[in-house]
C-alpha atoms as a PDB file:
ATOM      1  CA  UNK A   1      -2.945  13.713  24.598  1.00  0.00           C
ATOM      2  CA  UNK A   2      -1.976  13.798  20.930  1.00  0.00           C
ATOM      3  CA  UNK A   3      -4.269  13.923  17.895  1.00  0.00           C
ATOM      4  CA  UNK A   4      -4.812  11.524  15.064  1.00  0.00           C
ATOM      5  CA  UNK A   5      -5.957  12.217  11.912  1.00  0.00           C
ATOM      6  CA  UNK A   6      -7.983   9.378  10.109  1.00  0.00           C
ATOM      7  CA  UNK A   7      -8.307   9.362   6.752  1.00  0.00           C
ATOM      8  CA  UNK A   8      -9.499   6.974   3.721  1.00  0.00           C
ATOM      9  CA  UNK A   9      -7.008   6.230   0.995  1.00  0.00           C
ATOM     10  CA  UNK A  10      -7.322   5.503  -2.485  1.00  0.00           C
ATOM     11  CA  UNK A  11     -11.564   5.988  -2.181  1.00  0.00           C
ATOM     12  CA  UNK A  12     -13.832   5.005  -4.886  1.00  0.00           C
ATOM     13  CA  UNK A  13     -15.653   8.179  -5.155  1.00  0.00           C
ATOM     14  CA  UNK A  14     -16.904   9.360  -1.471  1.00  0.00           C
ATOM     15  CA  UNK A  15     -17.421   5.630  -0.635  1.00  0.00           C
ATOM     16  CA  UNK A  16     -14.762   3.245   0.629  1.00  0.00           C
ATOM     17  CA  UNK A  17     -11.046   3.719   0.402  1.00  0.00           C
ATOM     18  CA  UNK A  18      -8.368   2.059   3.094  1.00  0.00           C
ATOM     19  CA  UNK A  19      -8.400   3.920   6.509  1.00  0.00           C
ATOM     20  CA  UNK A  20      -4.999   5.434   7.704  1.00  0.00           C
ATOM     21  CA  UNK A  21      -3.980   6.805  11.186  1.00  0.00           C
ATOM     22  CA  UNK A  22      -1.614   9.963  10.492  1.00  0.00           C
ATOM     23  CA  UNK A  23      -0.124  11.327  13.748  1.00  0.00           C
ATOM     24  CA  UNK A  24       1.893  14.716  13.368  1.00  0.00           C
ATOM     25  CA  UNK A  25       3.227  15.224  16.552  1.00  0.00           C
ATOM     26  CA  UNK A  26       5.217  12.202  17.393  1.00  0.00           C
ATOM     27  CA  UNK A  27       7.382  13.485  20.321  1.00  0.00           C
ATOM     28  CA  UNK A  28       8.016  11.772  23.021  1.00  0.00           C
ATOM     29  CA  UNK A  29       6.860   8.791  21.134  1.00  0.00           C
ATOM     30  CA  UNK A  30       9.742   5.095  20.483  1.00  0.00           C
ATOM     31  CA  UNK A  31       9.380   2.841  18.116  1.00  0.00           C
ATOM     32  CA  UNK A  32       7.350   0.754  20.793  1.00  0.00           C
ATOM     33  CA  UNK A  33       4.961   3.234  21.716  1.00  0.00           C
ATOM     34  CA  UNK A  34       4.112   4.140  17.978  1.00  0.00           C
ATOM     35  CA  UNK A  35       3.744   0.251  17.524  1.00  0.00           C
ATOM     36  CA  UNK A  36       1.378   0.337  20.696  1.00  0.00           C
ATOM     37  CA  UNK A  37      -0.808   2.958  18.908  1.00  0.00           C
ATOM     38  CA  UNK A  38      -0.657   1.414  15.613  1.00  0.00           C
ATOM     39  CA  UNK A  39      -2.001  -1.769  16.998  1.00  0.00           C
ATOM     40  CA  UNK A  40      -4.962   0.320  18.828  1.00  0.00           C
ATOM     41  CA  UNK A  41      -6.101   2.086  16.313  1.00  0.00           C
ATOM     42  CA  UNK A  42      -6.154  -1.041  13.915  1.00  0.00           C
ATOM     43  CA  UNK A  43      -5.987   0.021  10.507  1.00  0.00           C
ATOM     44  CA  UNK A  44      -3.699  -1.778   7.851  1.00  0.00           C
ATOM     45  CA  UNK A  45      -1.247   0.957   8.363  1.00  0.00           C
ATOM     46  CA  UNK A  46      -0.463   4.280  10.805  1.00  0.00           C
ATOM     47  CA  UNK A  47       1.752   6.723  10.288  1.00  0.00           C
ATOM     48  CA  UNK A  48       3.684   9.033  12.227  1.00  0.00           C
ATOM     49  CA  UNK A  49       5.300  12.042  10.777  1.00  0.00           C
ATOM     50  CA  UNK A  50       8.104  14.303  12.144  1.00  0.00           C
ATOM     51  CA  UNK A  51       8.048  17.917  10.340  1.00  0.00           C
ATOM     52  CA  UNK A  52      10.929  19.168  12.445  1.00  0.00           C
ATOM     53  CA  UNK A  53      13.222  18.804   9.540  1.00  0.00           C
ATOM     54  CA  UNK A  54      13.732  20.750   6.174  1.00  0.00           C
ATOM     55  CA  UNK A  55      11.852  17.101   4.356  1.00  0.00           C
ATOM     56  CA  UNK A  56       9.415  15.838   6.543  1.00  0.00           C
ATOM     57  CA  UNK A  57      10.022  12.008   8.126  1.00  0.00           C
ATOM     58  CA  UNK A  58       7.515   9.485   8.433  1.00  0.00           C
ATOM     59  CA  UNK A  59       7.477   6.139  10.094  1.00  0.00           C
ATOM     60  CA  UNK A  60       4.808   3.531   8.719  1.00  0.00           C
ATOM     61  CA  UNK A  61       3.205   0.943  11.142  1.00  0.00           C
ATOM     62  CA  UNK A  62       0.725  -1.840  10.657  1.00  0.00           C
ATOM     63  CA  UNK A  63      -0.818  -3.589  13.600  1.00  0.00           C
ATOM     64  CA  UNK A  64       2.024  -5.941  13.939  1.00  0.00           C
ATOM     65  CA  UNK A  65       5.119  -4.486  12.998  1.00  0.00           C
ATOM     66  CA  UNK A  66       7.536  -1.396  11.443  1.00  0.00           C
ATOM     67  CA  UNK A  67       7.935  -1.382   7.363  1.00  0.00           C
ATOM     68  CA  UNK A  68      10.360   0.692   5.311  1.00  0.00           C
ATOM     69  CA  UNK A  69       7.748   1.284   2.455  1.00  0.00           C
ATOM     70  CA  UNK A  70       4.212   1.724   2.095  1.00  0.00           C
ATOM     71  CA  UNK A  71       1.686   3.253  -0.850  1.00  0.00           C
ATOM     72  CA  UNK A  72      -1.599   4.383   0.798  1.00  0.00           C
ATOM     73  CA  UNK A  73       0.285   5.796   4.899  1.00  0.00           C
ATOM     74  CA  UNK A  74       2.300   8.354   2.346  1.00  0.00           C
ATOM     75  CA  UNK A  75      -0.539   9.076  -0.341  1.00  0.00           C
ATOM     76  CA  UNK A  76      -2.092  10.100   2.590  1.00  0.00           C
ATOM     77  CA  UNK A  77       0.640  11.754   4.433  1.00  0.00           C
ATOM     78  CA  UNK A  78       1.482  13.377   1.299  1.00  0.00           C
ATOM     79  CA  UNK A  79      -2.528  14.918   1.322  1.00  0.00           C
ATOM     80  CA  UNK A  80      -1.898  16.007   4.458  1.00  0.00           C
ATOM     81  CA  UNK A  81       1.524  17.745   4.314  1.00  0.00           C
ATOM     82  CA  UNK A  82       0.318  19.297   1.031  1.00  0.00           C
ATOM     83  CA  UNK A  83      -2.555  20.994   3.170  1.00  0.00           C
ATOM     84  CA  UNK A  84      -0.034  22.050   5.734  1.00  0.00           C
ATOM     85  CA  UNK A  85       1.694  23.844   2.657  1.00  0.00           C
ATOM     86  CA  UNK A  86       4.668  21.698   3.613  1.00  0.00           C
ATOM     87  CA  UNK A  87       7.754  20.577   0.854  1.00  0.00           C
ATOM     88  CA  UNK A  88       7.216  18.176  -1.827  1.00  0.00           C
ATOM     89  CA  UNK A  89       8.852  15.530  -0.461  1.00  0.00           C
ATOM     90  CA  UNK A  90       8.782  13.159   2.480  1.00  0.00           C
ATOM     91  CA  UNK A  91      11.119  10.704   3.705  1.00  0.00           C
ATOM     92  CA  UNK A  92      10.908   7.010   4.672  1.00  0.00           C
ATOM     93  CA  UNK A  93      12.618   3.715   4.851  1.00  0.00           C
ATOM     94  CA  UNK A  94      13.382   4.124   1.354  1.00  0.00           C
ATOM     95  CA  UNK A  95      14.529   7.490   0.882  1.00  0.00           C
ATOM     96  CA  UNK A  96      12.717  10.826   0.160  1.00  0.00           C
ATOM     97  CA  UNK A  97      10.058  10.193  -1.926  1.00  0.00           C
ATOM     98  CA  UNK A  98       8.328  12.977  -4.576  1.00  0.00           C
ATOM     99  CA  UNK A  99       4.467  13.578  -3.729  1.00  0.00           C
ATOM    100  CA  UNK A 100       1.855  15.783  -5.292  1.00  0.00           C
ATOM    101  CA  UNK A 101      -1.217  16.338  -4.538  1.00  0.00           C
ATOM    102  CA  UNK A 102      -3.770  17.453  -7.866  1.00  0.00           C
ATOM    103  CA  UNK A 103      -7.629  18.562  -5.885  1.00  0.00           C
ATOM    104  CA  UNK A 104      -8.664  15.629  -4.260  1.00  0.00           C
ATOM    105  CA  UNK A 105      -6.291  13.350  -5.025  1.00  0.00           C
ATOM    106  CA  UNK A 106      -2.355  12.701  -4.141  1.00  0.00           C
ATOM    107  CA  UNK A 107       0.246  10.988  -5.656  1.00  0.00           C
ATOM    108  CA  UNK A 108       3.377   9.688  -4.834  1.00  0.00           C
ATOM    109  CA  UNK A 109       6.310   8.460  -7.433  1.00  0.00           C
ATOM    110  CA  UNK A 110       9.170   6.191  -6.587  1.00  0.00           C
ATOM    111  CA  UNK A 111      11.890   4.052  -8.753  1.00  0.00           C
ATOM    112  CA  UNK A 112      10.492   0.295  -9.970  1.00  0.00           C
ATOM    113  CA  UNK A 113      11.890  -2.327  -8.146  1.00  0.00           C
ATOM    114  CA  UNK A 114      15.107  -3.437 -10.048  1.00  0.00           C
ATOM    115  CA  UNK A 115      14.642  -6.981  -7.989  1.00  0.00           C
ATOM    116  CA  UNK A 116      12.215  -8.652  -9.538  1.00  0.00           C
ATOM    117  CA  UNK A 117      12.305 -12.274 -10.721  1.00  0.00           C
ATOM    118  CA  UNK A 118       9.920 -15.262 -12.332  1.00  0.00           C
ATOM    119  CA  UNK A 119       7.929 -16.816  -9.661  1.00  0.00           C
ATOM    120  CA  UNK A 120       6.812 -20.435 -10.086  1.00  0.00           C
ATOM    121  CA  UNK A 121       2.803 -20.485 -11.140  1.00  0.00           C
ATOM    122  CA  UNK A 122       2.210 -22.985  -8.733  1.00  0.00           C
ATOM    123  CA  UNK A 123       3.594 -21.043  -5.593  1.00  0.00           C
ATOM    124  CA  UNK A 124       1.024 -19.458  -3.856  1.00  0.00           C
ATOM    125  CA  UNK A 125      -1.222 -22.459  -4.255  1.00  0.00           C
ATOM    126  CA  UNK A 126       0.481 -23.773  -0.662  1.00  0.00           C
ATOM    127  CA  UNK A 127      -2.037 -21.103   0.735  1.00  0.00           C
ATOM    128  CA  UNK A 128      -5.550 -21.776  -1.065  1.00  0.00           C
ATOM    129  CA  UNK A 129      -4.720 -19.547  -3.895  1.00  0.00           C
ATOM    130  CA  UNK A 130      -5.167 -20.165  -7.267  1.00  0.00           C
ATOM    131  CA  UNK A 131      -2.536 -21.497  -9.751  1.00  0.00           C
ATOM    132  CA  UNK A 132      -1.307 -18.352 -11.795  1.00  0.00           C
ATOM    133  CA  UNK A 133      -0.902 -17.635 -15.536  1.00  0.00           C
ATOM    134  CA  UNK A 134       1.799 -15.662 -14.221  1.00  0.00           C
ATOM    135  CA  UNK A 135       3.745 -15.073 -11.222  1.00  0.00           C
ATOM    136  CA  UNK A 136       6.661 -12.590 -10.360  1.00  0.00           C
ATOM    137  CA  UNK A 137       8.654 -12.031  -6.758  1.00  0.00           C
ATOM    138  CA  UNK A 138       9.444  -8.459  -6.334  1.00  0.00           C
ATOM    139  CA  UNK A 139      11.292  -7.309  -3.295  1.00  0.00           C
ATOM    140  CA  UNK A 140      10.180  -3.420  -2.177  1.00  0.00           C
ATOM    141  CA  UNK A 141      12.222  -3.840   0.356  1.00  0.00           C
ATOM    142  CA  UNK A 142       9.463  -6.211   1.662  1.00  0.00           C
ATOM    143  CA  UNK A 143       8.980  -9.203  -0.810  1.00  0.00           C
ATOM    144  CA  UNK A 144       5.590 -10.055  -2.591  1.00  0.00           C
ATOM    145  CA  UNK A 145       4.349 -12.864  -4.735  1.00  0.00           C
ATOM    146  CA  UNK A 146       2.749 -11.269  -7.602  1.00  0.00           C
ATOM    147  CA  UNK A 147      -0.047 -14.043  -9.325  1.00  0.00           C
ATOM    148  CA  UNK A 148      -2.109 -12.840 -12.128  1.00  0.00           C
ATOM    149  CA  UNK A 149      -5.088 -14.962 -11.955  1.00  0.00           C
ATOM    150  CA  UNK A 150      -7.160 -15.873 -15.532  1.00  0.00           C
ATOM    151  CA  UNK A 151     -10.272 -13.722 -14.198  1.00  0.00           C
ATOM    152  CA  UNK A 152     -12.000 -11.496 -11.680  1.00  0.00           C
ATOM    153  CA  UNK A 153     -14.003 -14.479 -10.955  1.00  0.00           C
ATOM    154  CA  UNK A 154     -11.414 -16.460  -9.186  1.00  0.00           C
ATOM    155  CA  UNK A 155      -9.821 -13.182  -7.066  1.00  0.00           C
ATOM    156  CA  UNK A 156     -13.130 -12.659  -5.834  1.00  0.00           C
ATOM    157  CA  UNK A 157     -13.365 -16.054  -5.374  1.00  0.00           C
ATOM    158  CA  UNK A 158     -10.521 -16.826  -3.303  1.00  0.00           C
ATOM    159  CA  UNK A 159     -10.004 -18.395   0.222  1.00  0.00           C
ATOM    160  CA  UNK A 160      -6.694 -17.500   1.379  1.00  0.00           C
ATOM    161  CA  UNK A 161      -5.074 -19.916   4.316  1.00  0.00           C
ATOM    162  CA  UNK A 162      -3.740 -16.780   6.202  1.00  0.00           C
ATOM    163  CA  UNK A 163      -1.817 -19.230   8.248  1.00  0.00           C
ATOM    164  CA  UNK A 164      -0.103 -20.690   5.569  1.00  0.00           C
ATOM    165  CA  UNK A 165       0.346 -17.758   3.845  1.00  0.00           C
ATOM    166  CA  UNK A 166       2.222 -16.567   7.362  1.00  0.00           C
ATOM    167  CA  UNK A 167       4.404 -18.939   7.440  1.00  0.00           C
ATOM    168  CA  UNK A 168       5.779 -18.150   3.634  1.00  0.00           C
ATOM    169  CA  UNK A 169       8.969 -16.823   2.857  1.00  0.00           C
ATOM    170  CA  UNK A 170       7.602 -12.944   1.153  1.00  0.00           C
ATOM    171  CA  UNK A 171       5.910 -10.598   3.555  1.00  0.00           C
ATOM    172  CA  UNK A 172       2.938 -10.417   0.822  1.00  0.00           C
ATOM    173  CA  UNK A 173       0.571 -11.471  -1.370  1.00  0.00           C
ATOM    174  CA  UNK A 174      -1.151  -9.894  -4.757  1.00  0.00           C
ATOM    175  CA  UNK A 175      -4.087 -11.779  -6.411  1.00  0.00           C
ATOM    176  CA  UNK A 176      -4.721  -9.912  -9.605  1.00  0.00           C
ATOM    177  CA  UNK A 177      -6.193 -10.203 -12.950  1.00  0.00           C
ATOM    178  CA  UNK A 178      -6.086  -7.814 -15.817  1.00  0.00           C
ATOM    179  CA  UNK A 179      -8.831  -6.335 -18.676  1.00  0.00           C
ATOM    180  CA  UNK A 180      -6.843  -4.577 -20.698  1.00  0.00           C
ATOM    181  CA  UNK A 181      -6.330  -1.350 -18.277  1.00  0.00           C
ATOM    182  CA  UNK A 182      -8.236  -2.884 -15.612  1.00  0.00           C
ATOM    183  CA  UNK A 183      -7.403  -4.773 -12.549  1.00  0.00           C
ATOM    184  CA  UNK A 184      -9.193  -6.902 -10.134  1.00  0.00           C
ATOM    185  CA  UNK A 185      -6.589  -7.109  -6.999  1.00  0.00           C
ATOM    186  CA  UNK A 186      -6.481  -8.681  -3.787  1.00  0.00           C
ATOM    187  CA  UNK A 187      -3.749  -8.287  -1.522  1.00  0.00           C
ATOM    188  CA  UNK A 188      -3.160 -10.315   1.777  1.00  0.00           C
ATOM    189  CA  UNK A 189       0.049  -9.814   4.555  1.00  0.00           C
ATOM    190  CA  UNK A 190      -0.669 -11.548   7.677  1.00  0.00           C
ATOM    191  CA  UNK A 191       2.689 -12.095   7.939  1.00  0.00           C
ATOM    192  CA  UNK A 192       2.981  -7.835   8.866  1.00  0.00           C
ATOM    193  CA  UNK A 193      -0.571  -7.823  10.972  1.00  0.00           C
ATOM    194  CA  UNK A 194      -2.768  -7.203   7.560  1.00  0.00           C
ATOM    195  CA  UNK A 195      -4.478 -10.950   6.783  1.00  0.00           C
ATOM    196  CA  UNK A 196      -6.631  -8.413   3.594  1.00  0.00           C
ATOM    197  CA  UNK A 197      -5.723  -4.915   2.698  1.00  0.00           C
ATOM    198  CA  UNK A 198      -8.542  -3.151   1.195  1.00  0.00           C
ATOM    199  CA  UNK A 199      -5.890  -0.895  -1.359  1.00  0.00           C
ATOM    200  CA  UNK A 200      -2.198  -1.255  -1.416  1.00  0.00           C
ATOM    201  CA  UNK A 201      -0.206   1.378  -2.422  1.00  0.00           C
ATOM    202  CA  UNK A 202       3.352  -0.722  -2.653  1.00  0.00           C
ATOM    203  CA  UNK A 203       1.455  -3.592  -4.406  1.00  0.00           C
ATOM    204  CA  UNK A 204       0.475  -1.343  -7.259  1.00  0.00           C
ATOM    205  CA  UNK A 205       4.393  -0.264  -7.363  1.00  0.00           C
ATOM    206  CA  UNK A 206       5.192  -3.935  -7.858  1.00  0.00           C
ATOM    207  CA  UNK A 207       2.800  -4.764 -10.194  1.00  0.00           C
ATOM    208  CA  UNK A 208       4.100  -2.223 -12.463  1.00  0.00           C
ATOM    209  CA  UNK A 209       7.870  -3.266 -11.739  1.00  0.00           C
ATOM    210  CA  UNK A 210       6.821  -6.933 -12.526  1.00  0.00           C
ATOM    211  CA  UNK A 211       5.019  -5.630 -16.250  1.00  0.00           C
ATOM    212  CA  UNK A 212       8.341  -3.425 -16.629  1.00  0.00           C
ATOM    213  CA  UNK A 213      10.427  -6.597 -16.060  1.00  0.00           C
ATOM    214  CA  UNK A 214       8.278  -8.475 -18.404  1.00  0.00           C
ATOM    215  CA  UNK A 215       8.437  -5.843 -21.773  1.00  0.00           C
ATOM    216  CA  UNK A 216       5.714  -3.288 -20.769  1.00  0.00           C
ATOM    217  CA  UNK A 217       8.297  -0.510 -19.921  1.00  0.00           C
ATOM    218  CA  UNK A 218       5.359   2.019 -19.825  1.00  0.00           C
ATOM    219  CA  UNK A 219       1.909   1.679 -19.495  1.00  0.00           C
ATOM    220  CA  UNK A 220      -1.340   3.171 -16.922  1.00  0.00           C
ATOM    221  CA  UNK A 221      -3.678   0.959 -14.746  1.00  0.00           C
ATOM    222  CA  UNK A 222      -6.443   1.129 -13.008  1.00  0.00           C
ATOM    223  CA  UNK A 223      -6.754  -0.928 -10.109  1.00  0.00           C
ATOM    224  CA  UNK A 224     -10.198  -1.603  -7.816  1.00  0.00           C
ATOM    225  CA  UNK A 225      -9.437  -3.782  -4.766  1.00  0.00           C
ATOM    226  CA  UNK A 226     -11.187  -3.546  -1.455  1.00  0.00           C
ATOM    227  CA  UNK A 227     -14.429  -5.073  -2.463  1.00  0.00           C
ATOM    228  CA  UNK A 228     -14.125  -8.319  -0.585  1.00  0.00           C
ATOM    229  CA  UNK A 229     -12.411  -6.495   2.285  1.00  0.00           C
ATOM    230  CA  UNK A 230     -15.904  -4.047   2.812  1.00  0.00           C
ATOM    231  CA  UNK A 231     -14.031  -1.119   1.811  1.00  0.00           C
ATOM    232  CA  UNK A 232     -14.158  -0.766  -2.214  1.00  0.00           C
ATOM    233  CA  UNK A 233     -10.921   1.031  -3.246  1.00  0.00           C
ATOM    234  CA  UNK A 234      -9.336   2.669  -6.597  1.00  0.00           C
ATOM    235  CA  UNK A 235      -5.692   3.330  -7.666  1.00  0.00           C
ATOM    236  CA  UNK A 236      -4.175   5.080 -10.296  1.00  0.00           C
ATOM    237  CA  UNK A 237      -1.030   3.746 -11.634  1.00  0.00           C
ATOM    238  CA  UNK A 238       1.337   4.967 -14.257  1.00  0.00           C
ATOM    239  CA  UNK A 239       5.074   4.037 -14.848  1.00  0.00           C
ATOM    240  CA  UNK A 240       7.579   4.798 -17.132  1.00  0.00           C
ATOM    241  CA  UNK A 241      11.414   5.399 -17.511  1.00  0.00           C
ATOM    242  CA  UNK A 242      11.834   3.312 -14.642  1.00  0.00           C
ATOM    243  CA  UNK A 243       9.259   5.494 -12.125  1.00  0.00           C
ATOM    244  CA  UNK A 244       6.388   4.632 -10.817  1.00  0.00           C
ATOM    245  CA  UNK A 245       3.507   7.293  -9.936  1.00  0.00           C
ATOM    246  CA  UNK A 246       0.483   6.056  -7.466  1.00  0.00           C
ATOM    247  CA  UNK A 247      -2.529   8.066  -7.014  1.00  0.00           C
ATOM    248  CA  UNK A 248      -6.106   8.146  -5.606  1.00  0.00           C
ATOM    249  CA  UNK A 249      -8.606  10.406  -3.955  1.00  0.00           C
ATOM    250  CA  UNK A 250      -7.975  11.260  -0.359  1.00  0.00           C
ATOM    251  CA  UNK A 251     -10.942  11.992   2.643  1.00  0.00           C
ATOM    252  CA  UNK A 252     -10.718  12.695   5.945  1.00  0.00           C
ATOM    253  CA  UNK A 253     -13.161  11.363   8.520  1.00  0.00           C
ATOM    254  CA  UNK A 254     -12.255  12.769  12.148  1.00  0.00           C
ATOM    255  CA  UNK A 255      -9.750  13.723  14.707  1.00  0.00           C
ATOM    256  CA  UNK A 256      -9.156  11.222  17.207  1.00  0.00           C
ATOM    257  CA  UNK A 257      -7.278  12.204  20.514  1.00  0.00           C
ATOM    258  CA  UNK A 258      -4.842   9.671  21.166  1.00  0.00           C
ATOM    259  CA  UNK A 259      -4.343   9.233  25.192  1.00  0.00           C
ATOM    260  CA  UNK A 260      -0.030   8.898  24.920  1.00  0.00           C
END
């Protein structure tokens, strides 16, 4: 028996957020067993962290598969380290990434994606989605379409073909549009287990890479997805000199005993 912290990620006030399984004691545990209890427990993402070392490890999971990267599994492993009174840092499939955690809400900052590129408007309309005023590919390592939509009207109202969008050749999808500092998002990955994320972490990273790549080479966001997934969601976003710092309120809901 093992325990497994579940937390919400990114929650708009006490209310919503994106759940996250966080195990701490991952020994004994492959790659296949972790993948067996990410798929269980059936959030977007689980993560498992190894504090054996001088910088803590952690190994993300959605239901379906292993990624390098992910925002909301190390905002929240970063909330929970910083409780532990562990170091500022953690590593992943990236690299050691910075975290802080300010009350009830942790951050995490990472470089901008330096591989970012013009998408064509008309690309994720293969899947149901709506032609974009703009569109960027930005790889994180995973790859997302990026299509900034002309309102909040048509993210809401979208009807993704998660099949289609499967079969695509990026990992991910963000449906956005933008008020000024405002965002509407929608993010879907069915390709990694997650047909809609309620709040996405790496998205927010791209999005900001994308507006860097495109002239804004600073700027703050605030982003509300979630609402269409059950689960309202806010993230903080700020980025400049090339960083990028994502943030939102942490809360944990219970202790789960995990029978591995």
């Amino acid at each position: 028996m093992r325990a497994c912290r579940v937390l919400r990620v990114f929650t708009r006030g006490e209310t919503g957020g994106n759940r996250l399984g966080v195990v701490t004691d991952p020994s004994g545990l492959d790659g296949a067993a972790m993948q067996e209890i990410a798929a269980l427990l059936g959030f977007s993402e689980t993560v498992f962290l190894d504090c054996r070392g001088a910088v803590p490890t952690a190994r993300i999971f959605t239901p379906a598969a292993e990624i390098p990267f992910a925002g909301h599994p190390l905002v929240g492993a970063a909330w929970v380290l910083a409780a532990a009174g562990a170091a500022r840092r953690v590593a992943c499939g990236i690299g050691e990434v910075p975290f802080r955690v300010e009350g009830e809400r942790a951050w995490i900052e990472v470089a901008a994606s330096r591989e970012v590129e013009v998408a064509a408007p008309g690309a994720g309309s293969v899947a149901g989605l709506p032609v974009a005023v703009r569109s960027w590919m930005v790889r994180l390592p995973l790859r997302y379409l990026l299509l900034e939509a002309r309102s909040e009207g048509m993210v809401a109202a979208a009807r993704p073909d998660f099949a289609r969008l499967a079969e695509q050749p990026w990992e991910g999808t963000l449906l956005f549009a933008r008020a000024g500092s405002q965002v509407k998002a929608r993010f879907f990955a069915p390709a990694v287990g997650v047909p809609e994320d309620p709040a996405t972490g790496s998205a927010a990273v791209a999005l900001a890479s994308a507006l860097a790549f495109s002239g804004e080479k600073e700027g703050s966001l605030s982003i509300n997805q979630g609402d269409e997934a059950g689960a309202p969601s806010s993230i903080a976003l700020l980025w400049s000199g090339g960083m990028v710092s994502v943030g939102g309120s942490v809360r944990a809901d219970e202790t789960r005993e995990l029978d591995r």
